[in-house]
C-alpha atoms as a PDB file:
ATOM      1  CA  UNK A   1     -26.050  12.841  -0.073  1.00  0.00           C
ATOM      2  CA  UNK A   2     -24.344   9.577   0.490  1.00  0.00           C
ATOM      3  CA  UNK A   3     -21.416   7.399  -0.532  1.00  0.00           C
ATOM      4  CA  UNK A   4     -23.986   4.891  -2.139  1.00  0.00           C
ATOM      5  CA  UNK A   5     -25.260   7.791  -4.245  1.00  0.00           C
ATOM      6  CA  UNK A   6     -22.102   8.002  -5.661  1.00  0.00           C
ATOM      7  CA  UNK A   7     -21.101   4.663  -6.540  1.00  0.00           C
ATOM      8  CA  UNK A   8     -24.753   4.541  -8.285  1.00  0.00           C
ATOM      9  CA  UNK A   9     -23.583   7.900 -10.899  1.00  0.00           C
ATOM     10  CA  UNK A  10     -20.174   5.984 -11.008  1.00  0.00           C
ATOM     11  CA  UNK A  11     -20.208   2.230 -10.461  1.00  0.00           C
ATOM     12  CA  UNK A  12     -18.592   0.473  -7.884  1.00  0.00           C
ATOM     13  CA  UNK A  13     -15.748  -1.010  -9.594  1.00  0.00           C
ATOM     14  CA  UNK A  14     -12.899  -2.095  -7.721  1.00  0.00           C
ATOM     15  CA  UNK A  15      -9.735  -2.370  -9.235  1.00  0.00           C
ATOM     16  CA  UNK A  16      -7.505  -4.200  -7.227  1.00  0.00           C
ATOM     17  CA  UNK A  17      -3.518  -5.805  -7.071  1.00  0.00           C
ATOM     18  CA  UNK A  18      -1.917  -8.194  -5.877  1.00  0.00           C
ATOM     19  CA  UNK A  19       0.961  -7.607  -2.732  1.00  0.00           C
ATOM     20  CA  UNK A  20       3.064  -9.628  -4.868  1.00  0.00           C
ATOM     21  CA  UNK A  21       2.637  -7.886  -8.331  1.00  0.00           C
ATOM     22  CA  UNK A  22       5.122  -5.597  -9.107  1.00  0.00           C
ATOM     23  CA  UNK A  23       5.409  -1.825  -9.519  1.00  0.00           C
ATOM     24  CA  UNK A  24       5.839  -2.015 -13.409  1.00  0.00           C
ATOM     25  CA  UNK A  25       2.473  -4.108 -13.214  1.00  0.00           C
ATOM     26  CA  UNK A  26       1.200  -2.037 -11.274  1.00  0.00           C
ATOM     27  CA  UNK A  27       1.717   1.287 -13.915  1.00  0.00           C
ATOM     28  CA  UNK A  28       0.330  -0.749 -16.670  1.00  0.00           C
ATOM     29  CA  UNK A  29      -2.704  -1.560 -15.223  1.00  0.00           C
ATOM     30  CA  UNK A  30      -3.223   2.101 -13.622  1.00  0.00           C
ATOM     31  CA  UNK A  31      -2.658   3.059 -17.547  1.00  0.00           C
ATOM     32  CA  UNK A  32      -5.122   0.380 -18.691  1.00  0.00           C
ATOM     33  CA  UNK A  33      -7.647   1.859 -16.176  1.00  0.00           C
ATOM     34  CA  UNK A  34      -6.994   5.352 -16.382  1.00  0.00           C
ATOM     35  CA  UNK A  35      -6.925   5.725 -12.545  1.00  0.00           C
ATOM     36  CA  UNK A  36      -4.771   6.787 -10.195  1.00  0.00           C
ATOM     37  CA  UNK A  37      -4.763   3.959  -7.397  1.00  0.00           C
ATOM     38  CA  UNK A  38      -5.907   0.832  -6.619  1.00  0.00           C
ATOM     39  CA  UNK A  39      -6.747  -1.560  -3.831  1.00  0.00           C
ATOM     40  CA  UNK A  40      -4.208  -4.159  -2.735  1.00  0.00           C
ATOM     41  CA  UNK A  41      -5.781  -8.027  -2.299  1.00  0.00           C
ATOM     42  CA  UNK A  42      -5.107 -11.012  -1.955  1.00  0.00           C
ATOM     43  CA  UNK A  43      -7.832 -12.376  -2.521  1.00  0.00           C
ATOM     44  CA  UNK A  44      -9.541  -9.475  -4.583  1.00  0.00           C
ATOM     45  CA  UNK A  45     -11.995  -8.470  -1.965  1.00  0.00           C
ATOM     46  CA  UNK A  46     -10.250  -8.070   1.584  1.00  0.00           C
ATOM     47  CA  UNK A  47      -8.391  -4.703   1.859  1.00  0.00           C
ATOM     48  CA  UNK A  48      -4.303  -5.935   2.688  1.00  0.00           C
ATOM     49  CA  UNK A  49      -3.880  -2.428   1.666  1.00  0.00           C
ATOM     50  CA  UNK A  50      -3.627   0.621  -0.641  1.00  0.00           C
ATOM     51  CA  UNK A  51      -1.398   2.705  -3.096  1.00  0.00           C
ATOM     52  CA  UNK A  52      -1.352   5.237  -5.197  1.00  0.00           C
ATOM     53  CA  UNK A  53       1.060   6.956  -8.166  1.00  0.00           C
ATOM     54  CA  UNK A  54       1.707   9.112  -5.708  1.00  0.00           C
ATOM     55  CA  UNK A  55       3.080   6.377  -3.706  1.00  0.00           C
ATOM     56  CA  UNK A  56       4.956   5.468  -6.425  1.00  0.00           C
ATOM     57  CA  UNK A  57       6.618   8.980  -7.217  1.00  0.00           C
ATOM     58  CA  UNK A  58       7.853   8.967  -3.936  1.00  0.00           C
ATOM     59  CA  UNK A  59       9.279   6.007  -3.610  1.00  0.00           C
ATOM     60  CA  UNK A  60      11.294   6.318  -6.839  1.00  0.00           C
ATOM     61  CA  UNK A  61      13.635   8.666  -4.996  1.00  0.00           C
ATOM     62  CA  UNK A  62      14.359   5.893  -2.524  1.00  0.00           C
ATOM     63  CA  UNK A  63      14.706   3.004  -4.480  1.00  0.00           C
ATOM     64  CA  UNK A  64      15.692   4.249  -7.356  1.00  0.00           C
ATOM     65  CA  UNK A  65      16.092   1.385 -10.065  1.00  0.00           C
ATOM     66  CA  UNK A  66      14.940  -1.017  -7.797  1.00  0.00           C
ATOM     67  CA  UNK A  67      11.335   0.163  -7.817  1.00  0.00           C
ATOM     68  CA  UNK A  68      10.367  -1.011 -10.820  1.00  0.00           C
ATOM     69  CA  UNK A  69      10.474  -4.757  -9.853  1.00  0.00           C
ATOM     70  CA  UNK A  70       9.585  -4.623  -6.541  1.00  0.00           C
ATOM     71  CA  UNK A  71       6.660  -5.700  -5.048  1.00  0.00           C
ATOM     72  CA  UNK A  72       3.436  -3.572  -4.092  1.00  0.00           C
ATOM     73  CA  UNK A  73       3.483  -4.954  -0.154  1.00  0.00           C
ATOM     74  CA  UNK A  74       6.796  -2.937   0.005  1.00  0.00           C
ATOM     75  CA  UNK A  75       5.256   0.268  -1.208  1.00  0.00           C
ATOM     76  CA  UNK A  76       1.777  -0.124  -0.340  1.00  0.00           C
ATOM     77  CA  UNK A  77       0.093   1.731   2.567  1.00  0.00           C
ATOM     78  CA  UNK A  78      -0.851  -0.689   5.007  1.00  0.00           C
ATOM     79  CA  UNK A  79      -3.127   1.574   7.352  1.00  0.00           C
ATOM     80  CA  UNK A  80      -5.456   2.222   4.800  1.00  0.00           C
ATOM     81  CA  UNK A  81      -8.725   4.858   5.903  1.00  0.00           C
ATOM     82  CA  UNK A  82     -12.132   3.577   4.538  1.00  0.00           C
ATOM     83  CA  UNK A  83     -15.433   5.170   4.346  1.00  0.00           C
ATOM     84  CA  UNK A  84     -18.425   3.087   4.306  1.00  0.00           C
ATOM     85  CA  UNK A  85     -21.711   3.113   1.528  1.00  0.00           C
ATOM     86  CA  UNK A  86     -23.899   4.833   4.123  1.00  0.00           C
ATOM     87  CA  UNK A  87     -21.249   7.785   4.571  1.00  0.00           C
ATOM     88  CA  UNK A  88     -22.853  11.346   4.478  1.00  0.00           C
ATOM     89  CA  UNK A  89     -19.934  12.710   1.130  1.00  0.00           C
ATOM     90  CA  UNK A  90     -19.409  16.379   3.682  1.00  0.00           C
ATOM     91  CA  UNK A  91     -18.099  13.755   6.088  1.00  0.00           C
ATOM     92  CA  UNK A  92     -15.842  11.706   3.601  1.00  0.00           C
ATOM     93  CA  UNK A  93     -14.597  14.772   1.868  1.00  0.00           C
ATOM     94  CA  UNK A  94     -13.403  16.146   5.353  1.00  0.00           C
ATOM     95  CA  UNK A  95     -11.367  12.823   6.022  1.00  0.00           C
ATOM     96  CA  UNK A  96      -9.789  13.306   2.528  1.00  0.00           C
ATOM     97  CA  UNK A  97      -9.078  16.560   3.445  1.00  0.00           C
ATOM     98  CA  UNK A  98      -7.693  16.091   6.945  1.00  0.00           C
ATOM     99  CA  UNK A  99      -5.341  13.437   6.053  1.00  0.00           C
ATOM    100  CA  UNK A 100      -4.661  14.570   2.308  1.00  0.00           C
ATOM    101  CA  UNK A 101      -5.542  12.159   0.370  1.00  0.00           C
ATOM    102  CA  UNK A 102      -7.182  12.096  -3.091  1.00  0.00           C
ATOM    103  CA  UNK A 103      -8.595   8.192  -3.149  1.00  0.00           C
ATOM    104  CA  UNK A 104     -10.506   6.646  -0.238  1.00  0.00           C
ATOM    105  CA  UNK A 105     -11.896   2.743  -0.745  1.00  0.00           C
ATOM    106  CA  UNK A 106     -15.638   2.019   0.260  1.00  0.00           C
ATOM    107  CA  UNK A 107     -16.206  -1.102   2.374  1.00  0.00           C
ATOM    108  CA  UNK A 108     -19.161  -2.649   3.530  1.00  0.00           C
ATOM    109  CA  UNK A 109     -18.939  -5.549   6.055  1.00  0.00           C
ATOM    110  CA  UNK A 110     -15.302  -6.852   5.521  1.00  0.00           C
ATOM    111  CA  UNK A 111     -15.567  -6.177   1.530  1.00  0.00           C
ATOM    112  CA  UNK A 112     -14.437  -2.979  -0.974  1.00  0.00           C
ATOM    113  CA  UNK A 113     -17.494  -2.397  -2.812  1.00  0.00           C
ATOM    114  CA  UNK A 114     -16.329   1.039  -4.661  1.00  0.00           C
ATOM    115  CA  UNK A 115     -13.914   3.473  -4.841  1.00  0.00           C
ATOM    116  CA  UNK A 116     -14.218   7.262  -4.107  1.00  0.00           C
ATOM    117  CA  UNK A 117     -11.930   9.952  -5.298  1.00  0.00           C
ATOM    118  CA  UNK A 118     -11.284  13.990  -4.548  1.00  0.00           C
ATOM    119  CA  UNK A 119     -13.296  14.451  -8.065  1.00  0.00           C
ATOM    120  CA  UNK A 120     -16.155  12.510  -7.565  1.00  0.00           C
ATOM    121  CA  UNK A 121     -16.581  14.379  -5.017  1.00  0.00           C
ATOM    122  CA  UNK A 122     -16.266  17.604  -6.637  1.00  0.00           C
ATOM    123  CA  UNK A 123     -18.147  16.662  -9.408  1.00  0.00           C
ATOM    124  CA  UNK A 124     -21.195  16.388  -7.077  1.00  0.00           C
ATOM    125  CA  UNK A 125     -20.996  19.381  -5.831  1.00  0.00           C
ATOM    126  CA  UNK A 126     -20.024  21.336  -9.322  1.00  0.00           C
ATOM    127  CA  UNK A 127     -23.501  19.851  -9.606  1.00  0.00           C
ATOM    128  CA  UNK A 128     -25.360  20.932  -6.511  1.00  0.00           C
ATOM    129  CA  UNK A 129     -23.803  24.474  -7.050  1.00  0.00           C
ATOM    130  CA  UNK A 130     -24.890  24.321 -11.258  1.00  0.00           C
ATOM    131  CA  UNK A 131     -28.298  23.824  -9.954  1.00  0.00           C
ATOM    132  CA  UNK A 132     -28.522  26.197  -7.217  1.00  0.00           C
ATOM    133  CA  UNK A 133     -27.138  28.865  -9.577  1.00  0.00           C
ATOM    134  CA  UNK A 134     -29.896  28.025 -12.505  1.00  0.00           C
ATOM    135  CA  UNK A 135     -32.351  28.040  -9.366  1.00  0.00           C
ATOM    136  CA  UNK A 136     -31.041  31.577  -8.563  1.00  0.00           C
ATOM    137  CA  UNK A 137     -31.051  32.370 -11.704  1.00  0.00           C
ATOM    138  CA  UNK A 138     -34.790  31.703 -12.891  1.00  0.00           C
ATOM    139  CA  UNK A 139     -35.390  33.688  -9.348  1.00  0.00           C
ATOM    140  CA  UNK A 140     -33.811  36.729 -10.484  1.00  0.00           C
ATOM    141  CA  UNK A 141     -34.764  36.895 -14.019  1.00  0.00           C
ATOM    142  CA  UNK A 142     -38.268  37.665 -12.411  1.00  0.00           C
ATOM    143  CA  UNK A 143     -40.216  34.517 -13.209  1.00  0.00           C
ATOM    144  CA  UNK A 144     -43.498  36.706 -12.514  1.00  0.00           C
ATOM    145  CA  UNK A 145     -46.116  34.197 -10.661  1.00  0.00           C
ATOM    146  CA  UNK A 146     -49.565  35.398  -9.419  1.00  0.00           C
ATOM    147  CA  UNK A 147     -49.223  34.564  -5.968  1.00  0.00           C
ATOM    148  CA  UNK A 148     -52.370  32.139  -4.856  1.00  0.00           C
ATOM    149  CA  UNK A 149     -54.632  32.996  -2.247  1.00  0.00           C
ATOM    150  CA  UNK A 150     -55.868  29.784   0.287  1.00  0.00           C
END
């Protein structure tokens, strides 16, 4: 299964910031969304980079009082790993995994075109696994065929 796949169960919203909005906009409109990060644009398509409340939790211990009206660019991560539509989800949950984090951003060309997190990935496989176990199931509960000769 691919990252496409996803996004089509999902939709490939994009909720995006501004490097210039600040952190107290930035907690509304993760509230308002019910998500947990977002993409920082410009120009709302172009990836200037990437932050999360975890982002934010940590840098409340730095800047203390400050945080709250400062701007995302301060905060933000500006390296920001991508996977791309065509992604095989093993290979995407690995990079989450290797460089623990729970959000990854899906670009095509030079665009974000979805969003991917540590859940939608485990709800797929919860899913594979449901279905392999009702497979297993119907197996064992001797589903008694006549086997067909040819």
């Amino acid at each position: 299964m691919n990252v496409s796949e996803i996004l089509k169960r999902k939709g490939a919203v994009v909720v995006t910031a501004k490097p210039s909005d600040s952190v107290a906009a930035l907690s509304q409109l993760l509230r308002e969304h019910r998500i947990g990060a977002v993409v920082v644009s410009e120009d709302g398509v172009t990836i200037d980079g990437f932050i999360s409340e975890r982002d934010v939790a940590y840098s409340l211990c730095i800047h203390k009082a400050d945080l709250y009206s400062m701007p995302l660019s301060q905060i933000m991560t500006k390296d920001v790993i991508t996977c791309s539509p065509d992604d095989d989800v093993a290979k995407v949950a690995s990079t989450m995994h290797a460089h623990h984090i729970r959000h990854i951003p899906v670009v095509e060309g030079n665009r974000a075109c979805g969003m991917v997190s540590i859940r939608d990935l485990l709800n797929i496989r919860v899913d594979e696994l449901q279905k392999e176990a009702a497979m297993l199931r119907t197996l064992a509960n001797g589903s008694k065929t006549e086997l067909q000769d040819r």
